[in-house]
PDB file of N, CA and C in Angstrom:
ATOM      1  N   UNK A   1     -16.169  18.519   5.347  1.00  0.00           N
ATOM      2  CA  UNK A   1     -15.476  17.336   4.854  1.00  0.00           C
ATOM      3  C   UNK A   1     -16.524  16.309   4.413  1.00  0.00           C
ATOM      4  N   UNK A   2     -16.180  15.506   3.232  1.00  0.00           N
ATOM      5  CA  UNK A   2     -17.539  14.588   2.813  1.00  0.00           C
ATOM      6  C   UNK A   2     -16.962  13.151   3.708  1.00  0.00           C
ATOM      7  N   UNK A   3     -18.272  12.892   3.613  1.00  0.00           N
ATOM      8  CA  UNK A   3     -18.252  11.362   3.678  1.00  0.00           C
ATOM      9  C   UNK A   3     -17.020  10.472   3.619  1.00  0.00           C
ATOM     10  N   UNK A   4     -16.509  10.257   2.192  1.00  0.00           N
ATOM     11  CA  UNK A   4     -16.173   9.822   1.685  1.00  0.00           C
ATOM     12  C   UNK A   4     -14.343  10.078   2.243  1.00  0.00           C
ATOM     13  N   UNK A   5     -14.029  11.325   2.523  1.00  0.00           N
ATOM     14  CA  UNK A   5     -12.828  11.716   2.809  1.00  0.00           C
ATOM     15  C   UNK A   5     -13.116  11.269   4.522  1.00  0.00           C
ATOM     16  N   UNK A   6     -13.736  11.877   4.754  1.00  0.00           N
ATOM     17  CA  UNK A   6     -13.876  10.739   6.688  1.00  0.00           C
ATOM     18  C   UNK A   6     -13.613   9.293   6.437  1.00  0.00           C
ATOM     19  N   UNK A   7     -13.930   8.538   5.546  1.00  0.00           N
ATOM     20  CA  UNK A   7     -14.296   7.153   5.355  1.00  0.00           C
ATOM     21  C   UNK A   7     -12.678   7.073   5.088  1.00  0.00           C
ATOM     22  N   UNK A   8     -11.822   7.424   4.358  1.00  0.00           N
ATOM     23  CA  UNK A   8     -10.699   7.259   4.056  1.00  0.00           C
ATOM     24  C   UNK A   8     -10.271   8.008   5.276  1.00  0.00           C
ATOM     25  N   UNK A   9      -9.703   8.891   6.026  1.00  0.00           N
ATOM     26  CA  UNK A   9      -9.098   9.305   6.770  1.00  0.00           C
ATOM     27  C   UNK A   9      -9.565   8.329   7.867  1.00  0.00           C
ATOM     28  N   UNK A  10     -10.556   8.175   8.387  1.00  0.00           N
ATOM     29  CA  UNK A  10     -10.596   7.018   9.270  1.00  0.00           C
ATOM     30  C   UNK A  10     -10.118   5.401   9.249  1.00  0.00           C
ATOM     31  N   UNK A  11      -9.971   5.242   7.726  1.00  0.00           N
ATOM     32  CA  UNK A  11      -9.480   3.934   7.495  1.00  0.00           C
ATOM     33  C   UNK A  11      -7.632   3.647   7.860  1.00  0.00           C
ATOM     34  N   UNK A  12      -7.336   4.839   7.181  1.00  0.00           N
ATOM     35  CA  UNK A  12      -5.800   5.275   7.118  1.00  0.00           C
ATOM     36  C   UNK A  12      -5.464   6.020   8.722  1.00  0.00           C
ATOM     37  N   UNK A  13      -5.972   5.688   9.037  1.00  0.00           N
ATOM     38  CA  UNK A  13      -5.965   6.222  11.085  1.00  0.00           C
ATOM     39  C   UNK A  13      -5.811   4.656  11.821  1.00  0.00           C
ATOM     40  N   UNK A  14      -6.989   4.130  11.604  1.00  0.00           N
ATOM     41  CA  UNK A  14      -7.474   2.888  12.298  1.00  0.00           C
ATOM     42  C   UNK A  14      -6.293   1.738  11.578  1.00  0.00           C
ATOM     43  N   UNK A  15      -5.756   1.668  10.885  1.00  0.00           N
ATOM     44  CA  UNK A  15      -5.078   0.938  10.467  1.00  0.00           C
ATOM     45  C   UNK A  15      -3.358   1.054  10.240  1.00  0.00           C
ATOM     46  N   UNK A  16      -2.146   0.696  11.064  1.00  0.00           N
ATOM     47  CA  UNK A  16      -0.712   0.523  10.661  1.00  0.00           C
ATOM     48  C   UNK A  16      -0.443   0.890   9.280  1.00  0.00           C
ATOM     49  N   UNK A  17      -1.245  -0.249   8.461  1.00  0.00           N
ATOM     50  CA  UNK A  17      -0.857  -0.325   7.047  1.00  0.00           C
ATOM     51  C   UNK A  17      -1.899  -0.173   6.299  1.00  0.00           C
ATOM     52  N   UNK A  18      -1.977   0.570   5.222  1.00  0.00           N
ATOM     53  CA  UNK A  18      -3.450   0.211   4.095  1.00  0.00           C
ATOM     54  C   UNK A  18      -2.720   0.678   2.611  1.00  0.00           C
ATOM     55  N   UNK A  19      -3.525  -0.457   1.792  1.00  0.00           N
ATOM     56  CA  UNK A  19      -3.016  -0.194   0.961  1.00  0.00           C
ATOM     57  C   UNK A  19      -4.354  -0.232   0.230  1.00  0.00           C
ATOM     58  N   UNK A  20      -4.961   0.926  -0.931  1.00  0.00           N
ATOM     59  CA  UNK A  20      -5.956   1.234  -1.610  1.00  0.00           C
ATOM     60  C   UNK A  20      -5.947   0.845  -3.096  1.00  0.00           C
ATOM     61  N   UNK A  21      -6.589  -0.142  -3.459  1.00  0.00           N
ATOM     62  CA  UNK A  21      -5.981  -1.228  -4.501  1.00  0.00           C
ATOM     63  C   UNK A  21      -6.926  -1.278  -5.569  1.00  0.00           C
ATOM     64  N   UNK A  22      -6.978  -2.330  -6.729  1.00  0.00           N
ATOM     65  CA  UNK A  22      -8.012  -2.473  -7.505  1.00  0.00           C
ATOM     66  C   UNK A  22      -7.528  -4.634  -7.321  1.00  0.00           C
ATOM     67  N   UNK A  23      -9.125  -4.606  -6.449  1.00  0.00           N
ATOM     68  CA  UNK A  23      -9.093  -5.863  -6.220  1.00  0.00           C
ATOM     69  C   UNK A  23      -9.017  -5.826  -4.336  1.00  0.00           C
ATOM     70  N   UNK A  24      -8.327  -7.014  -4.191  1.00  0.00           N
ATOM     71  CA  UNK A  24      -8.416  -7.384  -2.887  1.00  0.00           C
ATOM     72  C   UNK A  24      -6.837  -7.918  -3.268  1.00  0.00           C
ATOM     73  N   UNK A  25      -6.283  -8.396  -1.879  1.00  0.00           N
ATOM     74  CA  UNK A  25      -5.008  -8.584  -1.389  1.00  0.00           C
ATOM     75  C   UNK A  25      -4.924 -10.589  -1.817  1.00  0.00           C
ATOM     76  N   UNK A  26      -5.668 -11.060  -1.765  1.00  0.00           N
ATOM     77  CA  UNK A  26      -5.880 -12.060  -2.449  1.00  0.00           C
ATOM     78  C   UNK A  26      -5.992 -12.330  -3.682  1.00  0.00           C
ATOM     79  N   UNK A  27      -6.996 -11.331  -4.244  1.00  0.00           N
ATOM     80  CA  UNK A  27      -7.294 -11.452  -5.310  1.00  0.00           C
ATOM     81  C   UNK A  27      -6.860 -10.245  -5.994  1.00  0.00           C
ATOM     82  N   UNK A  28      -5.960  -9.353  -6.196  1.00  0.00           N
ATOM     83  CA  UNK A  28      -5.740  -8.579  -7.089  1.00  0.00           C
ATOM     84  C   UNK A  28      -6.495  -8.464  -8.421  1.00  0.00           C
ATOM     85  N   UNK A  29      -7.197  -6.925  -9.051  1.00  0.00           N
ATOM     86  CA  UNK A  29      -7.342  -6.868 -10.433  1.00  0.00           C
ATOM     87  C   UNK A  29      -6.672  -6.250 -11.396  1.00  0.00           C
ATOM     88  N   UNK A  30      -5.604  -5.490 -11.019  1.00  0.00           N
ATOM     89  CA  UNK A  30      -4.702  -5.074 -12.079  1.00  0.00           C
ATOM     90  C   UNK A  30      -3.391  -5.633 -11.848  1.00  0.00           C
ATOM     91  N   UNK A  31      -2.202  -5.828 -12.383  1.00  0.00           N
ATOM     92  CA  UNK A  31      -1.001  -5.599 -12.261  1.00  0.00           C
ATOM     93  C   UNK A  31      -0.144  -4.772 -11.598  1.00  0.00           C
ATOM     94  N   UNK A  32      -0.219  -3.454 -10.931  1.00  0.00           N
ATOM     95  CA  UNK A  32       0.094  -2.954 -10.493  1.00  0.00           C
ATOM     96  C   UNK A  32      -0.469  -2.697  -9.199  1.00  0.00           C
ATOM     97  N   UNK A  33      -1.451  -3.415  -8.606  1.00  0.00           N
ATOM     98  CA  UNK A  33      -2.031  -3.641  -7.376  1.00  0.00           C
ATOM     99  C   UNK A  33      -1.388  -5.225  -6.987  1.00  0.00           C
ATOM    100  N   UNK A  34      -1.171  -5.664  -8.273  1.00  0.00           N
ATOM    101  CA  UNK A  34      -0.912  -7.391  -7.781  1.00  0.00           C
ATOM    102  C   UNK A  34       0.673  -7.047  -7.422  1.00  0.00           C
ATOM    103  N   UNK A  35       1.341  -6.528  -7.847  1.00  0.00           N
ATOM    104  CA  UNK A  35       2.646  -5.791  -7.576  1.00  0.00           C
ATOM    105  C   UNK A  35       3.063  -5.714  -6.124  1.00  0.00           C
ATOM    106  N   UNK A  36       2.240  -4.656  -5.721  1.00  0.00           N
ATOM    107  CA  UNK A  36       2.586  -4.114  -4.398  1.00  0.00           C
ATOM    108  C   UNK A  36       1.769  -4.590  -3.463  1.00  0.00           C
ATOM    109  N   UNK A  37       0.645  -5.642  -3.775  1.00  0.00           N
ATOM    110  CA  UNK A  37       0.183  -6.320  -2.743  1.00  0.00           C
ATOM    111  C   UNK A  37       1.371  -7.431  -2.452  1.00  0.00           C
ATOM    112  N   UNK A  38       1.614  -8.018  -4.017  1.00  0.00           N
ATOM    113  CA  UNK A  38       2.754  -9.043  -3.959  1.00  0.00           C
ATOM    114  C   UNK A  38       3.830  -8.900  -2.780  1.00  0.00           C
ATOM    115  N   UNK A  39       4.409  -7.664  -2.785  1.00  0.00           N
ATOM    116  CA  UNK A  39       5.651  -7.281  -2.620  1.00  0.00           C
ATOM    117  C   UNK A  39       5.019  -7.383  -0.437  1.00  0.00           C
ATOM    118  N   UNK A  40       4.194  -6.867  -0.165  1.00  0.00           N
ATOM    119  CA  UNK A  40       3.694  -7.130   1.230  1.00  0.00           C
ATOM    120  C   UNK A  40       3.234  -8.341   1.821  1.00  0.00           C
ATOM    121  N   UNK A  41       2.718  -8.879   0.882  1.00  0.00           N
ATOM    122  CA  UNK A  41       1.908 -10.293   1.103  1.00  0.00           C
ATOM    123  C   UNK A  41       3.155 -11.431   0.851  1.00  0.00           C
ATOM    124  N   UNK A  42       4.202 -11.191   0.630  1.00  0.00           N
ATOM    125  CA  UNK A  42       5.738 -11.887   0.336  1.00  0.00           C
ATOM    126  C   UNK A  42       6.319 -11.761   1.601  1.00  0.00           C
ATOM    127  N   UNK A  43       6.405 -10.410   1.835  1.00  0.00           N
ATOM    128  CA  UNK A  43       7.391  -9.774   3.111  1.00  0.00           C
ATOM    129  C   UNK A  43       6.625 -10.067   4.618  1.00  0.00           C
ATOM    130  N   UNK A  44       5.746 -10.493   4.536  1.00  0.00           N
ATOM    131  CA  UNK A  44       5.041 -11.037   5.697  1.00  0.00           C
ATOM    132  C   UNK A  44       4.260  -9.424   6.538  1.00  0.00           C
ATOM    133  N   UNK A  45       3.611  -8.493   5.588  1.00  0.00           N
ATOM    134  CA  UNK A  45       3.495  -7.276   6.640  1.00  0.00           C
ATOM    135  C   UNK A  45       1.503  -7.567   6.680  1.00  0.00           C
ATOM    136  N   UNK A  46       1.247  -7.066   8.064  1.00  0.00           N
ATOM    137  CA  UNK A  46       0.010  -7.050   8.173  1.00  0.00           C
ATOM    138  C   UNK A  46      -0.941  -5.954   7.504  1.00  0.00           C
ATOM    139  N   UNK A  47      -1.575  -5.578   6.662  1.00  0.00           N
ATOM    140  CA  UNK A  47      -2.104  -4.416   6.350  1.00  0.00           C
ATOM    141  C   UNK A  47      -3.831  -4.783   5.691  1.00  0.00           C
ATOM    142  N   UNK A  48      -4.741  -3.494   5.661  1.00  0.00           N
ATOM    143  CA  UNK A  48      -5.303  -3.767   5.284  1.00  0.00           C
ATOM    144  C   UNK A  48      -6.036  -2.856   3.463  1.00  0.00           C
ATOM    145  N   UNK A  49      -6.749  -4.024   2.844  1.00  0.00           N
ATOM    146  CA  UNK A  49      -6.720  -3.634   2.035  1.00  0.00           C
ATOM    147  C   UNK A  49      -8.232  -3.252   1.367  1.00  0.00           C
ATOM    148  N   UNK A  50      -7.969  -2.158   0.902  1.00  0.00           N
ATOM    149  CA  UNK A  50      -9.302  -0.789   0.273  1.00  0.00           C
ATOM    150  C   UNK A  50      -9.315  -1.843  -1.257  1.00  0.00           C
ATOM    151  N   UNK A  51     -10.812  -2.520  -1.703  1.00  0.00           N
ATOM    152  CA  UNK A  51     -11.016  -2.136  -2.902  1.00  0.00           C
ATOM    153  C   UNK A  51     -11.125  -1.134  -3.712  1.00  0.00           C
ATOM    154  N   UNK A  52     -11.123   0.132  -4.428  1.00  0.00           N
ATOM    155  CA  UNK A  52     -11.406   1.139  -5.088  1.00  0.00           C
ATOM    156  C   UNK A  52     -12.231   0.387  -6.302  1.00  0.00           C
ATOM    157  N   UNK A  53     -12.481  -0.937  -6.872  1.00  0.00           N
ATOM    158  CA  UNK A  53     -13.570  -1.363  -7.851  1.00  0.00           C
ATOM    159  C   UNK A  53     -14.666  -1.496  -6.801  1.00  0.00           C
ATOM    160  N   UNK A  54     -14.888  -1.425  -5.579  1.00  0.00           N
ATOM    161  CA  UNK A  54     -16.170  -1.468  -4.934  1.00  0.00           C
ATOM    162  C   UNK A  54     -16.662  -0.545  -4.968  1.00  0.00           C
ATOM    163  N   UNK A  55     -16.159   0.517  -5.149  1.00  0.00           N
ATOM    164  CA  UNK A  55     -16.979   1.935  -4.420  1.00  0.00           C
ATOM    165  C   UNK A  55     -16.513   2.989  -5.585  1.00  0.00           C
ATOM    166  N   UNK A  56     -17.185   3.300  -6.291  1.00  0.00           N
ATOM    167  CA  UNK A  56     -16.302   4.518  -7.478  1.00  0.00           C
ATOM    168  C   UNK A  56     -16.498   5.411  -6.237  1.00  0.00           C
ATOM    169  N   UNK A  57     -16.904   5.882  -5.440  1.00  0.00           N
ATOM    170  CA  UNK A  57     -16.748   7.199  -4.461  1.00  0.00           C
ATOM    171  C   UNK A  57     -15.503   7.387  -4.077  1.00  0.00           C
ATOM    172  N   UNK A  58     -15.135   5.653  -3.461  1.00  0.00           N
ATOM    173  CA  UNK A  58     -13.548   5.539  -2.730  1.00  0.00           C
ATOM    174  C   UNK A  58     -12.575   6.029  -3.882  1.00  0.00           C
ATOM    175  N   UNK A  59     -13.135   5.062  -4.752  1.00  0.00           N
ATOM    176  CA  UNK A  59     -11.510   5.197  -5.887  1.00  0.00           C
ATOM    177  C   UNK A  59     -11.677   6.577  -6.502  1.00  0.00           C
ATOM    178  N   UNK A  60     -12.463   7.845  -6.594  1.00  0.00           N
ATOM    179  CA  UNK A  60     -12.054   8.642  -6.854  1.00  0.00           C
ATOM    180  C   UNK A  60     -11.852   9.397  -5.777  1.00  0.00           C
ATOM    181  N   UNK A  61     -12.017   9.245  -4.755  1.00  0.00           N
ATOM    182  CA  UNK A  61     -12.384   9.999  -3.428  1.00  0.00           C
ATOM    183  C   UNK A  61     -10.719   9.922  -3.092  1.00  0.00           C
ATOM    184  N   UNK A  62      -9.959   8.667  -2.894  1.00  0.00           N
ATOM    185  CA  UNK A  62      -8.972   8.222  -2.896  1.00  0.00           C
ATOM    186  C   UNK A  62      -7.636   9.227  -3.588  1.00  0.00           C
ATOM    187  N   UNK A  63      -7.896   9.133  -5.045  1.00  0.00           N
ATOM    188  CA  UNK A  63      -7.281  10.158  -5.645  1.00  0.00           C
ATOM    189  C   UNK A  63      -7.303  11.472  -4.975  1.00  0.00           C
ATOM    190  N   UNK A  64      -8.222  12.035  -4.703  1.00  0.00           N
ATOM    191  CA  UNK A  64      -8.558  13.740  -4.696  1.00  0.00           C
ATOM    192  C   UNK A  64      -7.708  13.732  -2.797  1.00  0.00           C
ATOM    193  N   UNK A  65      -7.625  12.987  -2.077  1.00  0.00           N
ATOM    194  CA  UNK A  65      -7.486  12.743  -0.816  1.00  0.00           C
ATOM    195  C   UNK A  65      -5.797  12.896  -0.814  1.00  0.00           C
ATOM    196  N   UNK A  66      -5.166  12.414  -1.734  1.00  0.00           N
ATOM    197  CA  UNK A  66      -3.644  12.033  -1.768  1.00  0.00           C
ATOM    198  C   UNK A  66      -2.804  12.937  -2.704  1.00  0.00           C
ATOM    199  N   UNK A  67      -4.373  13.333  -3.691  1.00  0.00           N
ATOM    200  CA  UNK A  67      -3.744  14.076  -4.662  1.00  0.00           C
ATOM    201  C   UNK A  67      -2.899  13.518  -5.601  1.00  0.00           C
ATOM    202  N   UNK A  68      -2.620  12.191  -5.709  1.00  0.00           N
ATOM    203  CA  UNK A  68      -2.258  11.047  -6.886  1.00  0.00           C
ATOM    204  C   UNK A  68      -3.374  10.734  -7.495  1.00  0.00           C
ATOM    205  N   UNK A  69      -2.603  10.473  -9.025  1.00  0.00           N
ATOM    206  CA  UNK A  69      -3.628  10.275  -9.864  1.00  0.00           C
ATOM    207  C   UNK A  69      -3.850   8.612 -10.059  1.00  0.00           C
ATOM    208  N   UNK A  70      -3.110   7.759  -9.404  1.00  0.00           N
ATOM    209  CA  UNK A  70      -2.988   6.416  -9.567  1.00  0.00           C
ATOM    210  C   UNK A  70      -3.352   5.551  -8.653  1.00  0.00           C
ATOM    211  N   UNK A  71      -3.711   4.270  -8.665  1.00  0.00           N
ATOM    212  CA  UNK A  71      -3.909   3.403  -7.898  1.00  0.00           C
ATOM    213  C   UNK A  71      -3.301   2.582  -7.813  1.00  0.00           C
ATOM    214  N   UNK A  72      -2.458   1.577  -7.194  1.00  0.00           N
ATOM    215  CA  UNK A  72      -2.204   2.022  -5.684  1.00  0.00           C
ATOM    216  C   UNK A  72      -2.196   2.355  -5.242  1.00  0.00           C
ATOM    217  N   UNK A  73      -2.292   2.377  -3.343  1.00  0.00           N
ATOM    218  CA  UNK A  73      -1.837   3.582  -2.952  1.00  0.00           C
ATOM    219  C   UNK A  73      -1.480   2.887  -1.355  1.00  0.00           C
ATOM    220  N   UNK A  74      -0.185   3.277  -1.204  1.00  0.00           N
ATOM    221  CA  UNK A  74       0.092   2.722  -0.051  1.00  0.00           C
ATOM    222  C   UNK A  74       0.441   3.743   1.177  1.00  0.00           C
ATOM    223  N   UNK A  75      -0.510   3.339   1.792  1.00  0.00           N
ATOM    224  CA  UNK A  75      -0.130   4.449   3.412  1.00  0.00           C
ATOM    225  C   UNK A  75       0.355   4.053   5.008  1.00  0.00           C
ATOM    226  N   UNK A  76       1.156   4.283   5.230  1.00  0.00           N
ATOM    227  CA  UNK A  76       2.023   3.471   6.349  1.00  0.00           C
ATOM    228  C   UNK A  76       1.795   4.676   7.553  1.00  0.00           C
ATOM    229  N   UNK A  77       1.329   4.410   8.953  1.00  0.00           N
ATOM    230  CA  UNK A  77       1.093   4.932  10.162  1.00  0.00           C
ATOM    231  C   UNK A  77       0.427   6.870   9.345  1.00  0.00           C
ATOM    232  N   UNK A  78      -0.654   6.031   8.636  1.00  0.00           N
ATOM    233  CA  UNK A  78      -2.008   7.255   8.232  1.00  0.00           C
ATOM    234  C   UNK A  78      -0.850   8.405   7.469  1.00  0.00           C
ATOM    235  N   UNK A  79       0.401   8.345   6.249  1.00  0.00           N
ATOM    236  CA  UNK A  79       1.352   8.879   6.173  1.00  0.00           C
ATOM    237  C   UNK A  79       1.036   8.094   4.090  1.00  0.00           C
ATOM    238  N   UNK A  80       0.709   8.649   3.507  1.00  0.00           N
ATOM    239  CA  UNK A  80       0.519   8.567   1.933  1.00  0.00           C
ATOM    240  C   UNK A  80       2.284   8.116   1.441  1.00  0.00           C
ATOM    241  N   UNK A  81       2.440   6.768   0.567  1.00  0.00           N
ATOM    242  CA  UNK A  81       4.150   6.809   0.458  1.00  0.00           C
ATOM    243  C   UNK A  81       4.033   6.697  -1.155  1.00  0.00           C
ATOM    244  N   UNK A  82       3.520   6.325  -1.490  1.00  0.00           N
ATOM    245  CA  UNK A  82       3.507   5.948  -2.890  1.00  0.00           C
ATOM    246  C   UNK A  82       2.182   4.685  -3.434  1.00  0.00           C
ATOM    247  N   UNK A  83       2.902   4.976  -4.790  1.00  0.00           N
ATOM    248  CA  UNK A  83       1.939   4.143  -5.759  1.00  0.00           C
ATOM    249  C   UNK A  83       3.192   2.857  -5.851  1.00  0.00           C
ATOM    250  N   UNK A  84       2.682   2.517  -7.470  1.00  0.00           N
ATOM    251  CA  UNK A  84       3.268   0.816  -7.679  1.00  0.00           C
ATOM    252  C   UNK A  84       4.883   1.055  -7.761  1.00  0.00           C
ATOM    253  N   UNK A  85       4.890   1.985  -8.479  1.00  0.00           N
ATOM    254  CA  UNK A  85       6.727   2.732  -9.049  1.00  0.00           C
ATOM    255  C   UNK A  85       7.455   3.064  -8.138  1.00  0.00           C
ATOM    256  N   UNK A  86       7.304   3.530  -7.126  1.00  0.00           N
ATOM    257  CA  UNK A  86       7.485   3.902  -5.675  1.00  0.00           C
ATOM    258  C   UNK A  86       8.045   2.585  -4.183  1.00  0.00           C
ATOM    259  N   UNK A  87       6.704   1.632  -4.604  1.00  0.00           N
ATOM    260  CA  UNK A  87       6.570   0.701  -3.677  1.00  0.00           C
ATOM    261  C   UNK A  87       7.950  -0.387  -4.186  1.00  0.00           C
ATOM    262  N   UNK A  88       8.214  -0.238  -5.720  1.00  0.00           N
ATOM    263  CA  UNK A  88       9.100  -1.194  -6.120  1.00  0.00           C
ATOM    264  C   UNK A  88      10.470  -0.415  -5.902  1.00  0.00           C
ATOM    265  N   UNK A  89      10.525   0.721  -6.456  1.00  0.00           N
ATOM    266  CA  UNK A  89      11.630   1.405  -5.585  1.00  0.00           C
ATOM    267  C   UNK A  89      12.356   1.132  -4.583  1.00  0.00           C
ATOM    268  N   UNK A  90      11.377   1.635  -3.506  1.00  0.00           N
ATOM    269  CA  UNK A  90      11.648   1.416  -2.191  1.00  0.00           C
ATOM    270  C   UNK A  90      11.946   0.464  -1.393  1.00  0.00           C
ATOM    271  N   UNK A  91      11.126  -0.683  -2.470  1.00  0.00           N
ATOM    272  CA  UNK A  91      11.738  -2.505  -1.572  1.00  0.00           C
ATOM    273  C   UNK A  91      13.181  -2.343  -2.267  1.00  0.00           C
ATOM    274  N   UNK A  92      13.340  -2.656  -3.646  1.00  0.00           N
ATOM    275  CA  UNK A  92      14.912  -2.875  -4.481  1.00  0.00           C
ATOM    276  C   UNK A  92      15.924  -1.931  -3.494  1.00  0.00           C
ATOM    277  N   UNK A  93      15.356  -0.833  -2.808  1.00  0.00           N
ATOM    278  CA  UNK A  93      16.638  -0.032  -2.322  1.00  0.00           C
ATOM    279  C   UNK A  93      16.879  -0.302  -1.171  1.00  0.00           C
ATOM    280  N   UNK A  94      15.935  -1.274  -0.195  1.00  0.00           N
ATOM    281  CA  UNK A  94      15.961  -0.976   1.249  1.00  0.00           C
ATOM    282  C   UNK A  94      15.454   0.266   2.338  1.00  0.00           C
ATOM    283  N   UNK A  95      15.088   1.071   1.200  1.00  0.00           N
ATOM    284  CA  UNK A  95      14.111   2.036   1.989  1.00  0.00           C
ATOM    285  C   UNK A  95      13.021   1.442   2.312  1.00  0.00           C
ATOM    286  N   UNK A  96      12.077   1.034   1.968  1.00  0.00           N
ATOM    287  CA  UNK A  96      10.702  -0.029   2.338  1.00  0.00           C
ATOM    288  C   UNK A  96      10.808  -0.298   3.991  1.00  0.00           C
ATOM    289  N   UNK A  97      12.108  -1.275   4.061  1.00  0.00           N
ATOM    290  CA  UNK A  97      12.368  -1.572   5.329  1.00  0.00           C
ATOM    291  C   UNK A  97      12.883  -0.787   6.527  1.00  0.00           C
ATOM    292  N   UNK A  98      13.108   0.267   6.329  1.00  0.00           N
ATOM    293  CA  UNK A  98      13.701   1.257   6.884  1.00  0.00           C
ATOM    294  C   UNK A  98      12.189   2.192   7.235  1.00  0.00           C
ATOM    295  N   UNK A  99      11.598   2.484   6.453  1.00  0.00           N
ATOM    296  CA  UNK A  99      10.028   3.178   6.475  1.00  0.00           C
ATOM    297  C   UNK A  99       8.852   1.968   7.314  1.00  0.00           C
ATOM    298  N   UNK A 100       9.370   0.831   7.231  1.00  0.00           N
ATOM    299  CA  UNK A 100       8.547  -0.303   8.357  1.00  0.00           C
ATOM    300  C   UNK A 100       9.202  -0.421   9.710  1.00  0.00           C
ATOM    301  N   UNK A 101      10.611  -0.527   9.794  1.00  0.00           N
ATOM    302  CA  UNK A 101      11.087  -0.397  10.891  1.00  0.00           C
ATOM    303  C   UNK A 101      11.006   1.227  11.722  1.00  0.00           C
ATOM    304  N   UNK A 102      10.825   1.889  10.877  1.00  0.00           N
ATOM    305  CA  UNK A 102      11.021   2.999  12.028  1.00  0.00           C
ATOM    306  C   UNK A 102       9.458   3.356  12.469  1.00  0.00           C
ATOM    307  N   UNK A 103       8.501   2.761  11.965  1.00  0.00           N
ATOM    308  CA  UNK A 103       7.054   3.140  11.926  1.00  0.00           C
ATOM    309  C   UNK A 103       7.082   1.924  13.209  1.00  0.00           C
ATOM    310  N   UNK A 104       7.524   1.522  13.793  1.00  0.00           N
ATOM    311  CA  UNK A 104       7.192  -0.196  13.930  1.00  0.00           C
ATOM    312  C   UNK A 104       6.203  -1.328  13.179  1.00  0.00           C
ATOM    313  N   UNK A 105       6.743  -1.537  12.087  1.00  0.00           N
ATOM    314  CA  UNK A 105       5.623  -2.148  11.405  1.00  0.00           C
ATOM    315  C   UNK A 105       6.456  -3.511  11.185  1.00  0.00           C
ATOM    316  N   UNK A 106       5.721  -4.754  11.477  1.00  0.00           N
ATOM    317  CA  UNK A 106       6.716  -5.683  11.759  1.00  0.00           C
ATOM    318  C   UNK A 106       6.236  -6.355  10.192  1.00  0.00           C
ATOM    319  N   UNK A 107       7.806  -6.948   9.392  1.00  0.00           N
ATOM    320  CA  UNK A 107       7.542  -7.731   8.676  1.00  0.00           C
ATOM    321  C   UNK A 107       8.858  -8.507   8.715  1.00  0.00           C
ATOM    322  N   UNK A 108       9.508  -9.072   7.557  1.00  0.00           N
ATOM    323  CA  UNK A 108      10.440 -10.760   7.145  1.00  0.00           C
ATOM    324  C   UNK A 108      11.309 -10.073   6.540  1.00  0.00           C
ATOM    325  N   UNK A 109      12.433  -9.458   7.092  1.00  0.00           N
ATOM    326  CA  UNK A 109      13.470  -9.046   6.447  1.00  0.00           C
ATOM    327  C   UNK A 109      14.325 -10.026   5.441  1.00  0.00           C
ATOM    328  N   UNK A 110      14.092 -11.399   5.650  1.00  0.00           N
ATOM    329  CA  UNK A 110      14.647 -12.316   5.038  1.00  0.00           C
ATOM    330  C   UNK A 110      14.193 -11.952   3.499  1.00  0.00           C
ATOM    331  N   UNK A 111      12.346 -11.932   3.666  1.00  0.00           N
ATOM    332  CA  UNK A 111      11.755 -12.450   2.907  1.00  0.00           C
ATOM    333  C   UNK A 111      12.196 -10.689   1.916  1.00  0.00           C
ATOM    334  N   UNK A 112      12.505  -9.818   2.380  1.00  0.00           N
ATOM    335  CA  UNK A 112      12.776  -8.592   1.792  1.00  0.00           C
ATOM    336  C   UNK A 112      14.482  -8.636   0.851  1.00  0.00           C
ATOM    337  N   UNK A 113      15.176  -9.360   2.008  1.00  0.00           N
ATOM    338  CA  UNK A 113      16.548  -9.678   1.012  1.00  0.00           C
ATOM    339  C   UNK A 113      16.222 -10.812  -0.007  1.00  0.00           C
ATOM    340  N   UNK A 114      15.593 -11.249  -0.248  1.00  0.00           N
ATOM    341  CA  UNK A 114      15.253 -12.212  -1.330  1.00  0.00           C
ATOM    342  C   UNK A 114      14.824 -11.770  -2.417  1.00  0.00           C
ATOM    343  N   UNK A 115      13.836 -10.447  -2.419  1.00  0.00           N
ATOM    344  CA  UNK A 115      13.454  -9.654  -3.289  1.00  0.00           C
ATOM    345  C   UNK A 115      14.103  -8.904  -3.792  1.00  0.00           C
ATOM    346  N   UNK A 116      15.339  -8.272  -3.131  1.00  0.00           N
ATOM    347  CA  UNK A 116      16.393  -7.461  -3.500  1.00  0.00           C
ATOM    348  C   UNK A 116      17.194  -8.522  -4.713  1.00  0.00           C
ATOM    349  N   UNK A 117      17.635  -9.799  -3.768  1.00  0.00           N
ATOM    350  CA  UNK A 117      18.491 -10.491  -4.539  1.00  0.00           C
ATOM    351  C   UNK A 117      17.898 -11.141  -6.273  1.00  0.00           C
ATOM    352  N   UNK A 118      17.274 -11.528  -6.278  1.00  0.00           N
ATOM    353  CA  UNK A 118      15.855 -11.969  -7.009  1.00  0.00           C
ATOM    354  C   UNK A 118      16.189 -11.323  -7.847  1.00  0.00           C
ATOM    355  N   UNK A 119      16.156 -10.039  -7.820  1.00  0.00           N
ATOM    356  CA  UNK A 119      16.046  -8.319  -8.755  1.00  0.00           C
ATOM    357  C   UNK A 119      16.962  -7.582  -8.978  1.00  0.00           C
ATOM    358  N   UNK A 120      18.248  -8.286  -8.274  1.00  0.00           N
ATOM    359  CA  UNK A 120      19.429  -7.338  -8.221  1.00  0.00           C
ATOM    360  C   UNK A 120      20.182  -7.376  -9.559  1.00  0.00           C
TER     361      UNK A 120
END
């Protein structure tokens, strides 16, 4: 196993939530990282977040690891769920919350019906 796949499997172990991004959780660099950071960093969930512009090892290492070709990448209790298309999915339907609650992953259900309504 390289490096690089330890470095990710240990991150996605050690951590509830991670989400593998372009940018930071603050600072997002694409649209589709600002998306699904949005959509967590709204809902009040704790997670942590992978640049893939820091490290070309990660961000391709990342891919070959999940076997998605895209970035985002969101992984809930070390468990791969999706990219940006996925993450918006899953909040609009109420699956999101259902995949945090049964993981115990605490976030703002309020702040989750707001997003539904918002979008409905």
């Amino acid at each position: 196993m390289s490096d690089v796949t330890t470095q990710i499997k240990d991150t996605i172990t050690s951590n509830d939530v991670v989400l593998f991004m372009k940018g930071t959780k603050e600072m997002p660099q694409c649209g589709f990282s600002s998306r699904v950071a949005g959509v967590l960093n709204y809902m009040g969930v704790t997670y942590s977040d992978v640049n893939v512009l820091a490290d070309q090892n990660i961000r391709q290492g990342i891919k070959d690891f999940s076997d998605w070709p895209t970035v985002p990448q969101l992984y809930v209790k070390g468990e791969f769920v999706g990219g940006c298309d996925i993450i918006t999915e899953m909040t609009l339907s109420g699956e999101l919350d259902t995949l945090f609650e049964e993981n115990g992953v605490t976030y703002d259900k309020d702040a989750a019906d707001k997003i539904r309504e918002a979008n409905g």
